[in-house]
C-alpha atoms as a PDB file:
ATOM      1  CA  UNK A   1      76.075  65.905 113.178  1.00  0.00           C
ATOM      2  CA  UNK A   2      77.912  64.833 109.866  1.00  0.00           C
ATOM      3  CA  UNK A   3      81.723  64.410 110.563  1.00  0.00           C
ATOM      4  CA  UNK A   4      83.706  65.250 107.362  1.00  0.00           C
ATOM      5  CA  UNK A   5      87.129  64.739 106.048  1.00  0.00           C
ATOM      6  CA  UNK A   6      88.283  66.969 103.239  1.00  0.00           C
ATOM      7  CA  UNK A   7      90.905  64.934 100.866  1.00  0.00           C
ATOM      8  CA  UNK A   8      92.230  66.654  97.573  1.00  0.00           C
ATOM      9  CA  UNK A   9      95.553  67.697  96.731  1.00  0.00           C
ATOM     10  CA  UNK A  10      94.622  71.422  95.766  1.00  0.00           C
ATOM     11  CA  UNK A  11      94.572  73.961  99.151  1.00  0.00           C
ATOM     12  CA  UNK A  12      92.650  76.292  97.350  1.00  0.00           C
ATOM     13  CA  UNK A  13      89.548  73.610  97.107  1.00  0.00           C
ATOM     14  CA  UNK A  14      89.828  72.155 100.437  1.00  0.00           C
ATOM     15  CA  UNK A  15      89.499  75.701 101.589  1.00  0.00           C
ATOM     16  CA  UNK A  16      86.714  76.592  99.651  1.00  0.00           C
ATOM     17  CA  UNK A  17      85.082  73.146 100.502  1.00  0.00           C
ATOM     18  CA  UNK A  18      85.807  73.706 104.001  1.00  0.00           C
ATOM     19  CA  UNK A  19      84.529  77.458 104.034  1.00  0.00           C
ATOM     20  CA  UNK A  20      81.064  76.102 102.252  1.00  0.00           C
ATOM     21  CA  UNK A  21      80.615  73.313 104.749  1.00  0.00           C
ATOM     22  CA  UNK A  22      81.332  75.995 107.737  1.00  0.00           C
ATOM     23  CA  UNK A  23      77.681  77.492 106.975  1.00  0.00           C
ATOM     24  CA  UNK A  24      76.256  74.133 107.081  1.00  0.00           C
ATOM     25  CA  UNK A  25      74.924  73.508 111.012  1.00  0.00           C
ATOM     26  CA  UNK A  26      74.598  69.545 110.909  1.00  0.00           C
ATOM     27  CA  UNK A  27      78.030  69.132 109.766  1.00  0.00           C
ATOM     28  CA  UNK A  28      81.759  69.665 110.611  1.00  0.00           C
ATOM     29  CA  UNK A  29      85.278  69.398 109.092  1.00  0.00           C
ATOM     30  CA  UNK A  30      87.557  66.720 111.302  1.00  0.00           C
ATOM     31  CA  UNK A  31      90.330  66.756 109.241  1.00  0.00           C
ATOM     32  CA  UNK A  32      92.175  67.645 106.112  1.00  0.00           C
ATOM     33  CA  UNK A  33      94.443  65.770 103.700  1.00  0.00           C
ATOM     34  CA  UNK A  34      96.569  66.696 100.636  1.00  0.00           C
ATOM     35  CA  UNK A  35      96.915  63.174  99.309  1.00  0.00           C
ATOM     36  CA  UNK A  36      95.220  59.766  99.080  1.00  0.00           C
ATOM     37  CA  UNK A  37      97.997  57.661 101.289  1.00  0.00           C
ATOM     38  CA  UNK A  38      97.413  60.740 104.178  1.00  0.00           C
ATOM     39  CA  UNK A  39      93.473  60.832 103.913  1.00  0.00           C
ATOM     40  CA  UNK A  40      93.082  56.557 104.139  1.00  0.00           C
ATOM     41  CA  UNK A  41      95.274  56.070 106.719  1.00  0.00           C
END
């Protein structure tokens, strides 16, 4: 299993990212930022 974070500052893309990686089986969304500082910490 592939753990992913999503990082970008547009909603729309995360979602879209997010809704593309859903249909993937080996890998999962863990968590979601909307800017750099948020995402590396």
């Amino acid at each position: 299993m592939i753990r992913v974070i999503l990082c970008d500052d547009h909603a729309l893309i995360r979602r879209g990212i997010r809704d593309t990686l859903a249909d993937a089986p080996d890998m999962r969304v863990v968590g979601e930022a909307g800017d750099y500082a948020s995402c590396a910490a």
